[in-house]
Protein backbone atom coordinates (compact mmCIF):
# COMPACT_ATOMS: atom_id res chain seq x y z
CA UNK A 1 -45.76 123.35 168.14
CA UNK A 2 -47.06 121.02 165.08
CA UNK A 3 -47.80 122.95 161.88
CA UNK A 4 -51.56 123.61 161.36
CA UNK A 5 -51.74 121.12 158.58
CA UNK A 6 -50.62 118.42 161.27
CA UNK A 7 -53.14 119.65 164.24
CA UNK A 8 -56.17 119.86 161.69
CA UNK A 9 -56.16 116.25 160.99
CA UNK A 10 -58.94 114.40 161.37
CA UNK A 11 -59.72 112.42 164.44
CA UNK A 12 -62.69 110.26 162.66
CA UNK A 13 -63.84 109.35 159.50
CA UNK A 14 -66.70 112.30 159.40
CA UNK A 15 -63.84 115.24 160.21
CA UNK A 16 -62.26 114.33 156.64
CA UNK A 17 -62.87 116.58 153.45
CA UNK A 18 -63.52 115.16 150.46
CA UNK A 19 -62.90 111.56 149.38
CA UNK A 20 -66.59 111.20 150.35
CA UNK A 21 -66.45 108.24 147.24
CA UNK A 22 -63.93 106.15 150.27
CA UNK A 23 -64.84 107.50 153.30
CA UNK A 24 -68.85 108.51 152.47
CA UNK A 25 -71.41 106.97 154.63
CA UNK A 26 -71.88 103.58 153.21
CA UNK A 27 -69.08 103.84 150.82
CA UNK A 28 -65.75 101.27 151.03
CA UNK A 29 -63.26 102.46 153.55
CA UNK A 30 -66.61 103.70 155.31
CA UNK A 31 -68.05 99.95 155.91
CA UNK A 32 -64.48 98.47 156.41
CA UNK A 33 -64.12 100.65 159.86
CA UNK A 34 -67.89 99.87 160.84
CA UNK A 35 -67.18 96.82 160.23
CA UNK A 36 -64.04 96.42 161.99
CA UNK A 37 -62.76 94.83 158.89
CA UNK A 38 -59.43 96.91 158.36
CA UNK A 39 -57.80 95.67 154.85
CA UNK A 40 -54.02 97.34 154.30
CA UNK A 41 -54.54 99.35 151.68
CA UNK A 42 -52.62 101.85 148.64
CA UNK A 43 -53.89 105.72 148.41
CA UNK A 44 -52.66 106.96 145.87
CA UNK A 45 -53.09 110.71 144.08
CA UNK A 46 -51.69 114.37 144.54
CA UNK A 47 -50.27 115.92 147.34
CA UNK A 48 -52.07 117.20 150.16
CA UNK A 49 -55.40 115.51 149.16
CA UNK A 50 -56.30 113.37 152.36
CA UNK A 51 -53.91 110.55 151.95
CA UNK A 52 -52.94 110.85 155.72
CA UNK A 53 -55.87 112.01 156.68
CA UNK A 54 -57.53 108.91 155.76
CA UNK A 55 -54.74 107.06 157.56
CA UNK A 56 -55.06 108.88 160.95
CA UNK A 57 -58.57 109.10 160.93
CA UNK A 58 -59.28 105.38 160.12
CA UNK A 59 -57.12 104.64 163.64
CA UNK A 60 -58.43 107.34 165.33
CA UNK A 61 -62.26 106.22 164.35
CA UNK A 62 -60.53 102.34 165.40
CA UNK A 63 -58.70 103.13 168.50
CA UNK A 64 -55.64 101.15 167.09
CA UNK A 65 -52.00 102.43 167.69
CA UNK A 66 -51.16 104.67 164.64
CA UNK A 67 -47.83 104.67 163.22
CA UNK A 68 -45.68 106.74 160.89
CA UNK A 69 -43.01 105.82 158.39
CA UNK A 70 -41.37 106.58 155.35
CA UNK A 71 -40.23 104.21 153.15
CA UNK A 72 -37.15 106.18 151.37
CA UNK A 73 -35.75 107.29 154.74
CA UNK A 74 -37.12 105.51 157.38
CA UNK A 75 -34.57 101.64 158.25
CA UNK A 76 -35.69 98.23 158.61
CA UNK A 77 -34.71 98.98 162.05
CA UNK A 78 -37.66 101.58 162.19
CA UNK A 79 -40.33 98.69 160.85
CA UNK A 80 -38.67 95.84 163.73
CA UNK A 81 -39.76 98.32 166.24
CA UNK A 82 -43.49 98.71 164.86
CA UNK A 83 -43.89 94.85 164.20
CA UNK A 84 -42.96 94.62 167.53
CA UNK A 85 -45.50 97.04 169.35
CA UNK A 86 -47.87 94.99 167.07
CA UNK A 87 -46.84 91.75 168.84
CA UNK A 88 -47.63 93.28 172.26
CA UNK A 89 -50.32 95.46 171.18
CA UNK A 90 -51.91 92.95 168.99
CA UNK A 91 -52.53 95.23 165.70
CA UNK A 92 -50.89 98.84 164.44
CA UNK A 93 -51.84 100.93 161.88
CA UNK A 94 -48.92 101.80 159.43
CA UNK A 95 -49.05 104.94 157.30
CA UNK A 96 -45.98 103.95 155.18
CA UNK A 97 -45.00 107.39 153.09
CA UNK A 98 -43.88 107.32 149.56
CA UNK A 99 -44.27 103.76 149.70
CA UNK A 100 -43.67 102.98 145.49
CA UNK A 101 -39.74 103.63 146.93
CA UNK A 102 -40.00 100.99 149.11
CA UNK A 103 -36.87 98.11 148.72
CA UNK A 104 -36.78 94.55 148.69
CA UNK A 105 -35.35 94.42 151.71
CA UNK A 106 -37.76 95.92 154.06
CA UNK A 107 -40.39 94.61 152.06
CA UNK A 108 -39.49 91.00 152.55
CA UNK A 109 -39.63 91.74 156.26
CA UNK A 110 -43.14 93.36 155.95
CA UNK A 111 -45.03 91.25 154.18
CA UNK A 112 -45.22 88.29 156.91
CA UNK A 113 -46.49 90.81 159.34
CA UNK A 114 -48.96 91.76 156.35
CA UNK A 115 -50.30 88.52 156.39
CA UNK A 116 -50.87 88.04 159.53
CA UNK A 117 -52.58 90.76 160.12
CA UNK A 118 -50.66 92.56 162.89
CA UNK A 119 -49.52 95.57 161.10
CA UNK A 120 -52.69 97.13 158.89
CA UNK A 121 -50.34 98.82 156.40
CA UNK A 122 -51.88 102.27 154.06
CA UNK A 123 -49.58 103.06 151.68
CA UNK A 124 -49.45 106.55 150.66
CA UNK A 125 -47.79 107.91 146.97
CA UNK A 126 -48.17 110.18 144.30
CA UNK A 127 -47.41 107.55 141.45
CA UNK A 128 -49.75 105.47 140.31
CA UNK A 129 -49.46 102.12 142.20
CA UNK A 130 -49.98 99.76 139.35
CA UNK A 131 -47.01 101.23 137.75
CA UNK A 132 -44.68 101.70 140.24
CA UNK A 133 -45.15 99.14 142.96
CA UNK A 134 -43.67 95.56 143.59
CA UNK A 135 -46.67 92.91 142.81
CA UNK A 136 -45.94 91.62 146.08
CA UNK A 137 -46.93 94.06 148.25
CA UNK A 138 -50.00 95.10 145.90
CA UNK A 139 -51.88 91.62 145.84
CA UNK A 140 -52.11 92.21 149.13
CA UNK A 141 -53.75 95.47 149.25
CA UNK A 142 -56.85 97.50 148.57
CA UNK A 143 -55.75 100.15 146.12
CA UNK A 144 -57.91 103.25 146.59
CA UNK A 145 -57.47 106.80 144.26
CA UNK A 146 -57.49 109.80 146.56
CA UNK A 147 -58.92 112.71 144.22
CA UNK A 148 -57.98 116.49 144.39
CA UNK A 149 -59.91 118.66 146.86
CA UNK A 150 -62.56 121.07 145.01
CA UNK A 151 -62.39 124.56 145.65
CA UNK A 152 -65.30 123.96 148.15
CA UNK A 153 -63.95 121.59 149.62
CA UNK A 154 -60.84 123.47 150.71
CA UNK A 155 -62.91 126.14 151.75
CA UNK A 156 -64.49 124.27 154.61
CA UNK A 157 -60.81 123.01 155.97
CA UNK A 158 -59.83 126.77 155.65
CA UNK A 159 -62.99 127.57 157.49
CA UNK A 160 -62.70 124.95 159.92
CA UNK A 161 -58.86 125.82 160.54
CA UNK A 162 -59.81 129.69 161.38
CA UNK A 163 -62.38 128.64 163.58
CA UNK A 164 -61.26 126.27 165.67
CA UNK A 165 -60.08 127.36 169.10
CA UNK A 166 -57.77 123.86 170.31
CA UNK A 167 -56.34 122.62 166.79
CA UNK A 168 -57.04 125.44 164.69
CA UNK A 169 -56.21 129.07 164.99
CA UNK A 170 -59.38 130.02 166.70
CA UNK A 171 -57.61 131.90 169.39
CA UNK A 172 -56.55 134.52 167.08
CA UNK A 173 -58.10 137.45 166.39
CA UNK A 174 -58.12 137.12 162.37
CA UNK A 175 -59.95 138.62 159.78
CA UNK A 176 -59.38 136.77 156.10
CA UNK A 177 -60.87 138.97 153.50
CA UNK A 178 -63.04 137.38 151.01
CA UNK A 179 -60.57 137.97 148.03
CA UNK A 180 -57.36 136.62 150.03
CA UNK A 181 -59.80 133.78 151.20
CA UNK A 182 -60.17 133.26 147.05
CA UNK A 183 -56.68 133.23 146.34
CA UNK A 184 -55.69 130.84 149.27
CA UNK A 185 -58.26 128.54 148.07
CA UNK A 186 -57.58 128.29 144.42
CA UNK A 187 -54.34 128.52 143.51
CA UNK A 188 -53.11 125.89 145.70
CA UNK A 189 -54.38 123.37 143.04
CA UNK A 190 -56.14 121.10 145.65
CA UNK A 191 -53.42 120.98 147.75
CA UNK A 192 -54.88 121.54 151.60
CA UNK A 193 -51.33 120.94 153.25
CA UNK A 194 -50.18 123.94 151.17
CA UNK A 195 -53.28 126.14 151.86
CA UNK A 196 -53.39 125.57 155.37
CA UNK A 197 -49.66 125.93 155.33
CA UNK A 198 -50.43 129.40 153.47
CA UNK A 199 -52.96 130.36 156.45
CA UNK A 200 -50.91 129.75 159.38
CA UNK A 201 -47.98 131.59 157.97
CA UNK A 202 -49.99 134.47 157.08
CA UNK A 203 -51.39 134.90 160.41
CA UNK A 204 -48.19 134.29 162.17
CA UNK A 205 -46.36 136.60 160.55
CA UNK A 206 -48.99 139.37 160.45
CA UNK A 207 -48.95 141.88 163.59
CA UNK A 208 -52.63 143.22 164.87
CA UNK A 209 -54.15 146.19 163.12
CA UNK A 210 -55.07 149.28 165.29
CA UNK A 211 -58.20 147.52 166.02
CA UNK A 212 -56.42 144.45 167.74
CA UNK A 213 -57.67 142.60 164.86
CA UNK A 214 -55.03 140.30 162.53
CA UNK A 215 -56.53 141.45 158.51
CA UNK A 216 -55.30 138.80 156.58
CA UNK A 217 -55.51 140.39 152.97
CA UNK A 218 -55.07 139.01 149.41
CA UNK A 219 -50.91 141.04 149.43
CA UNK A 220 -50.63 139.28 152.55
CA UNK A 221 -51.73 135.48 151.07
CA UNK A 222 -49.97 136.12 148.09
CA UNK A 223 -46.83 136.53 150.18
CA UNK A 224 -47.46 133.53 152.50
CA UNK A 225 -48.38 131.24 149.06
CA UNK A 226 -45.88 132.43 147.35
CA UNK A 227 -48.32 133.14 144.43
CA UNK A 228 -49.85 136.09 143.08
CA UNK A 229 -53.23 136.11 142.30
CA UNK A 230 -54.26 137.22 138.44
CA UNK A 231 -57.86 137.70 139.06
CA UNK A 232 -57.18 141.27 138.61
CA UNK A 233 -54.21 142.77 135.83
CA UNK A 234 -53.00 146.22 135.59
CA UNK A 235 -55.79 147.19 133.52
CA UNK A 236 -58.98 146.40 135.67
CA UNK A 237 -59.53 142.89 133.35
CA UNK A 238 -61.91 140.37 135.77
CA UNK A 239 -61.05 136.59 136.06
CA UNK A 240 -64.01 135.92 133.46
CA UNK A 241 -62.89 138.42 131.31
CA UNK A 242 -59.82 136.65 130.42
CA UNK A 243 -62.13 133.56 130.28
CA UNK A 244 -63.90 135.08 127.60
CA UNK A 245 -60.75 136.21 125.50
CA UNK A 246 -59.19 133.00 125.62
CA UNK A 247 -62.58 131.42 124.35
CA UNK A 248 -62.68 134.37 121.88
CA UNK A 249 -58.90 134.33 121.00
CA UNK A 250 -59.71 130.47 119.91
CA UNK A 251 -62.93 130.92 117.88
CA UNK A 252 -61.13 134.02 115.89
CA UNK A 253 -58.18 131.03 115.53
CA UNK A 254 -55.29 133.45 117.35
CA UNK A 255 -53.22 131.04 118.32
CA UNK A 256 -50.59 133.22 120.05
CA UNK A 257 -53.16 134.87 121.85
CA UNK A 258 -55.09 131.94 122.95
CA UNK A 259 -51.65 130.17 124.38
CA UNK A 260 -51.37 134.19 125.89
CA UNK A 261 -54.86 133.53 127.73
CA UNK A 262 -54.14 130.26 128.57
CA UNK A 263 -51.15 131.16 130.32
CA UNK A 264 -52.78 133.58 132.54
CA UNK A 265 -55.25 130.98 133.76
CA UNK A 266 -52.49 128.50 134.14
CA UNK A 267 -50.91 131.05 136.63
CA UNK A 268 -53.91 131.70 138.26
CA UNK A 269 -54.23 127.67 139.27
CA UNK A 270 -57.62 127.18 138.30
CA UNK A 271 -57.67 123.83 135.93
CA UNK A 272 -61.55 123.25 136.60
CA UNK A 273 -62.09 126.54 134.30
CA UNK A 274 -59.93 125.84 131.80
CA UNK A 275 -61.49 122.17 131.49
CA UNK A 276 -64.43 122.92 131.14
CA UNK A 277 -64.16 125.91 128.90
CA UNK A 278 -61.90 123.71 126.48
CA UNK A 279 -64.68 121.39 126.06
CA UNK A 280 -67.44 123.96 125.46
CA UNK A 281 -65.17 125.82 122.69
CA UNK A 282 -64.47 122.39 121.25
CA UNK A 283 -68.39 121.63 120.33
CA UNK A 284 -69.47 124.77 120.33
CA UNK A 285 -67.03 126.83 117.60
CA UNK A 286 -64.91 123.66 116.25
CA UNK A 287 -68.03 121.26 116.35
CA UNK A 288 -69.20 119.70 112.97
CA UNK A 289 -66.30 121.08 111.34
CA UNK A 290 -63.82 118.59 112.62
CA UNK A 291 -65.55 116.19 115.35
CA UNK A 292 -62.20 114.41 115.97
CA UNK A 293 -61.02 117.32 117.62
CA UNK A 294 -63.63 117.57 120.40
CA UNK A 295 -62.92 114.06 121.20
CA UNK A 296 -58.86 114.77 121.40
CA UNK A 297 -59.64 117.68 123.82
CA UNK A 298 -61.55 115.45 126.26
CA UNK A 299 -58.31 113.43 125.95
CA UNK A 300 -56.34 115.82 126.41
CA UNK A 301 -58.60 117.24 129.40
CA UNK A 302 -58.89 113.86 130.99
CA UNK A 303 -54.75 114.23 131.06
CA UNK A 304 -54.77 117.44 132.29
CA UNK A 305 -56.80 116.17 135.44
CA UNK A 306 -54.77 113.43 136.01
CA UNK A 307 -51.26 115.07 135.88
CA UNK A 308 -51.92 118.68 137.61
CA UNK A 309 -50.38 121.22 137.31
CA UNK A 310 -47.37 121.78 136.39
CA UNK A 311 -47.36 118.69 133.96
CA UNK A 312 -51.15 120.07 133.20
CA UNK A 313 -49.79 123.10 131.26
CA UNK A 314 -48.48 120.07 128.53
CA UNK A 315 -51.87 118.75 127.01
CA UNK A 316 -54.25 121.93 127.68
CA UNK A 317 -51.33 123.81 125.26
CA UNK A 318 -51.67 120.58 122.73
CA UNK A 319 -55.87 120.89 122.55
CA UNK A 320 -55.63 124.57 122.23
CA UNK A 321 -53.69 125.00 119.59
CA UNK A 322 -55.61 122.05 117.76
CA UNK A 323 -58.44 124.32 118.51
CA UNK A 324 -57.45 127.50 117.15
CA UNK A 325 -55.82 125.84 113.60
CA UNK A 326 -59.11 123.58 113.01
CA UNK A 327 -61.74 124.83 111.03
CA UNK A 328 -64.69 126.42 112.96
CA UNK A 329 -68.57 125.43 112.76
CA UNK A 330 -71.73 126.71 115.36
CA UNK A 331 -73.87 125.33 113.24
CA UNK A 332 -74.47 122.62 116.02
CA UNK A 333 -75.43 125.18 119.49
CA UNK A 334 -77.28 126.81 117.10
CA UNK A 335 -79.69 124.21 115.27
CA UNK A 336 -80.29 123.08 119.09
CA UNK A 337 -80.91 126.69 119.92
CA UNK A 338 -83.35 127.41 116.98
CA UNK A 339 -85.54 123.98 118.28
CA UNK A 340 -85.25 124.76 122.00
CA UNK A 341 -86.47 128.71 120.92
CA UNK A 342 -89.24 127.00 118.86
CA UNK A 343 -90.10 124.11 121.78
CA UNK A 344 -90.67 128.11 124.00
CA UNK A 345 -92.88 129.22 121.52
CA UNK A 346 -95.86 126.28 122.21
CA UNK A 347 -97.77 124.57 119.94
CA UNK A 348 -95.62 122.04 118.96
CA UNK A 349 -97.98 119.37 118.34
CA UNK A 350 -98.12 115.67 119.35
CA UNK A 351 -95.61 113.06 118.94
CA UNK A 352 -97.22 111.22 115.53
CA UNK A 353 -99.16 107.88 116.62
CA UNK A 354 -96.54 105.48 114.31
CA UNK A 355 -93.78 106.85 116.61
CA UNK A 356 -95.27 106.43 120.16
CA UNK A 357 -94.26 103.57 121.87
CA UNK A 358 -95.94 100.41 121.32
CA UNK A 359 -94.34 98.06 124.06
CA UNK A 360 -97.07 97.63 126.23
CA UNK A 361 -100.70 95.27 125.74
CA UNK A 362 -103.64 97.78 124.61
CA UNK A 363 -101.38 100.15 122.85
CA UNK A 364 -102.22 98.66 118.62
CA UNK A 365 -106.20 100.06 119.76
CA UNK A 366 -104.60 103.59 120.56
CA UNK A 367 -103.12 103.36 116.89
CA UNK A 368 -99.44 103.21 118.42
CA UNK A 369 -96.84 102.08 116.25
CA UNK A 370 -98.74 100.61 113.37
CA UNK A 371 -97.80 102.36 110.72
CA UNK A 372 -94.37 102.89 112.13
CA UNK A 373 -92.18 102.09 108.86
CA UNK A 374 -88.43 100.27 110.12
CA UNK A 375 -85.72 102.03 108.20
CA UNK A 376 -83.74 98.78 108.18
CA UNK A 377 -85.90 97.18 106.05
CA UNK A 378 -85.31 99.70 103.21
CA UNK A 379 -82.54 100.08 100.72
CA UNK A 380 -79.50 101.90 102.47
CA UNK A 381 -81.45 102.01 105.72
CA UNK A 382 -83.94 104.76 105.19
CA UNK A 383 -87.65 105.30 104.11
CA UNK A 384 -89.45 108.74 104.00
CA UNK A 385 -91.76 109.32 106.92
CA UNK A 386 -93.10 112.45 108.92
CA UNK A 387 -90.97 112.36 111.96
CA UNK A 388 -91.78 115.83 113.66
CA UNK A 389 -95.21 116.64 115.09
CA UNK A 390 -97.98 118.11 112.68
CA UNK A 391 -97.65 121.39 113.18
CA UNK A 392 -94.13 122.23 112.81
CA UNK A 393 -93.57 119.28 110.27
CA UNK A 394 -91.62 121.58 108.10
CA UNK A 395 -89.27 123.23 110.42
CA UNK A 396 -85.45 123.13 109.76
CA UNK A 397 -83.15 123.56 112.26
CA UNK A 398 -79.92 122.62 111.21
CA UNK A 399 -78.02 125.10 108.69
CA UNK A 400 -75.03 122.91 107.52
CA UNK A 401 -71.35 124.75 106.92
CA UNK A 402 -68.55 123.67 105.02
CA UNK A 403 -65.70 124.97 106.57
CA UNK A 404 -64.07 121.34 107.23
CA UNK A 405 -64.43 117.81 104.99
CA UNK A 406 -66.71 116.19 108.13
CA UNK A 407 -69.28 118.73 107.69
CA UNK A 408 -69.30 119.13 103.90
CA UNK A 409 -70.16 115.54 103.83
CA UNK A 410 -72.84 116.13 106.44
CA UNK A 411 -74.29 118.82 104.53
CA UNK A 412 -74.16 116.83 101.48
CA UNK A 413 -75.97 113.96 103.28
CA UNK A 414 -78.34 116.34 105.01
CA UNK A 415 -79.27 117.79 102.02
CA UNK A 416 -80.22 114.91 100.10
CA UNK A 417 -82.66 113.96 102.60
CA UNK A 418 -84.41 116.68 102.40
CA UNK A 419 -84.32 116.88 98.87
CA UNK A 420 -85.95 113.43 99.15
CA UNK A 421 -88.53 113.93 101.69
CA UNK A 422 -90.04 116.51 99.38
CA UNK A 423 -88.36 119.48 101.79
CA UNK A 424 -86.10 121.15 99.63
């Protein structure tokens, strides 16, 4: 019997998950099969993400023969016998594996049949296509990115799969615990092949309970994945708990324990988190201080994404310690704090009439804009004028550190506006 991975793939174009920016009503590979306007194409991205998927469900949503190959082990022979069921069958879909390995050899042969438009070839690969593959065959191909499946997103093929009685494992009496259900889902890394791989072995290998039901609990996953789950540690710590010490561990600039916390969400699989928590730290507790840093750890993020783990664990390490050696400043969440608090409050006034917008007929009788004084048109670009609304027109919001060289010279600068609008 196929492996669940292989049974669960989609039929049509509305079975797949994710990739909803190709295979989305109205997006691309979406109109190209309404159409009937098949293009061979490249899918490129990370391993279990839909590449095939896409494949078999474009010819199953097409009706076209659906073929196979890989182009590291598969012989010319192997392509002669697919052009040829193209010749009699008059067009076959070609899912050519690993395709960036692909020689000159059986290239030459495959690019006639390109042409003509017998064999609709998708190309699937992990490296990037641009890179890696012959000009030849790419000029004559759509190249598409195939993103990694979001936790959601792997939850509804692991929902799906337990569900369904014919492809799926519906005609087992399972029971997946919410926890192991977790830990399945996340630290796979957005790899469904390997999470549905994780499933079926679980519940094969798992004899009924007393109650005839198969409980498929988080030991159990961790066994089938190969990968124990850190949500919990010996001492009771939650998931977010070692969130908030690796945030902590940064602003307090441990570096040793910050790599420590890192580590543990590294293990755990979950890249979204540590993404998005690197970028908060970065403007929230580095900020002002040193703003070249917040823009290396969106690098350095934007890396992350693109590699995956393991490679991931290379650039996250980089921005942290960055992080925890900069100089600190909050001065930035919390001069937007201190106006959103005061914005609560009411009674903030109007916008003054110089600064409402004037781009419209009638406005000049409203007084819009009249007085409005263009900084540009002043020595070094400024001129005194009330920009906050009358009753709060003396509110300060900002309280400048000087931790780092950027901010001192913002303070300085900061200050001596004030100084010269008559505030300080």
């Amino acid at each position: 019997m196929e492996p669940l991975a292989y049974r669960m793939r989609p039929q049509s174009l509305a079975e797949i998950v994710g990739q909803q920016h190709l295979v989305g009503q109205d997006k691309i590979i979406w109109r190209m099969v309404k159409a009937k306007m098949l293009s061979s194409m490249i899918l490129y991205g990370p391993p279990g993400t839909g590449k095939t998927s896409i494949a078999s469900a474009i010819a199953g949503s097409t009706k076209y023969a659906f073929r196979t190959l890989n182009a590291a082990t598969d012989s010319k022979k192997d392509l002669q016998i697919v052009a040829e069921e193209a010749k009699m069958s008059g067009t076959v879909i070609l899912l050519l594996d690993e395709i960036h390995r692909l020689d000159k050899s059986k290239q030459d042969f495959l690019l006639p049949h390109l042409e003509s438009g017998r064999i609709i070839l998708i190309g699937a690969t992990t490296e990037n296509p641009y890179i890696s593959i012959n000009p030849a065959i790419r000029s004559r191909t759509q190249i598409f990115e195939v993103k990694p499946l979001t936790i959601n997103e792997i939850g509804i093929a692991i929902d799906r799969a337990m569900t369904d009685p014919q492809r799926g494992l519906g005609q087992m009496n399972l029971s997946l615990d919410d926890n192991a259900r977790r830990q399945l889902i996340s630290s796979t890394n957005g790899d469904l092949r390997s999470a549905l791989n994780g499933l079926e072995l679980a519940a094969k290998s798992t004899a009924p309970g007393s109650d005839g039901v198969i409980h498929l609990t988080l030991p159990v996953i961790e066994e089938s994945i190969q990968k124990k789950s850190i949500s919990l540690d010996k001492n009771g710590d939650g998931h977010y708990d070692v969130i908030s010490a690796f945030q902590k561990s940064i602003r307090g600039s441990d570096t040793d324990a910050a790599l420590h916390y890192l580590g543990r969400l590294i293990e755990g699989g979950d890249l979204p988190i540590i993404a998005r928590r690197l970028m908060v730290i970065a403007y929230e507790d580095i900020g002002l201080a040193n703003p070249p840093a917040a823009a290396r750890v969106v690098t350095a993020v934007q890396a992350a994404e693109k590699l995956g783990f393991p490679e991931a664990r290379i650039p996250l390490a980089n921005a942290v310690i960055e992080l925890c050696l900069s100089p600190k400043s909050n001065s930035a969440i919390s001069a937007i704090d201190k106006a959103i608090t005061r914005i609560r409050q009411g009674n903030t006034g109007d916008v003054p009439d110089h600064l409402k917008d004037a781009h419209y007929q009638g406005a000049e009788k409203l007084g819009h804009g009249i007085d409005y004084l263009y900084p540009h048109d002043y020595p070094e670009d400024w001129v005194a004028q009330q920009y906050l609304p009358e009753p709060i027109k003396d509110d300060q919001y900002y309280e400048p550190k000087t931790n780092g060289t950027y901010e001192k010279a913002y303070s300085d600068q900061y200050r001596r506006l004030l100084k010269a609008q008559g505030k300080a």
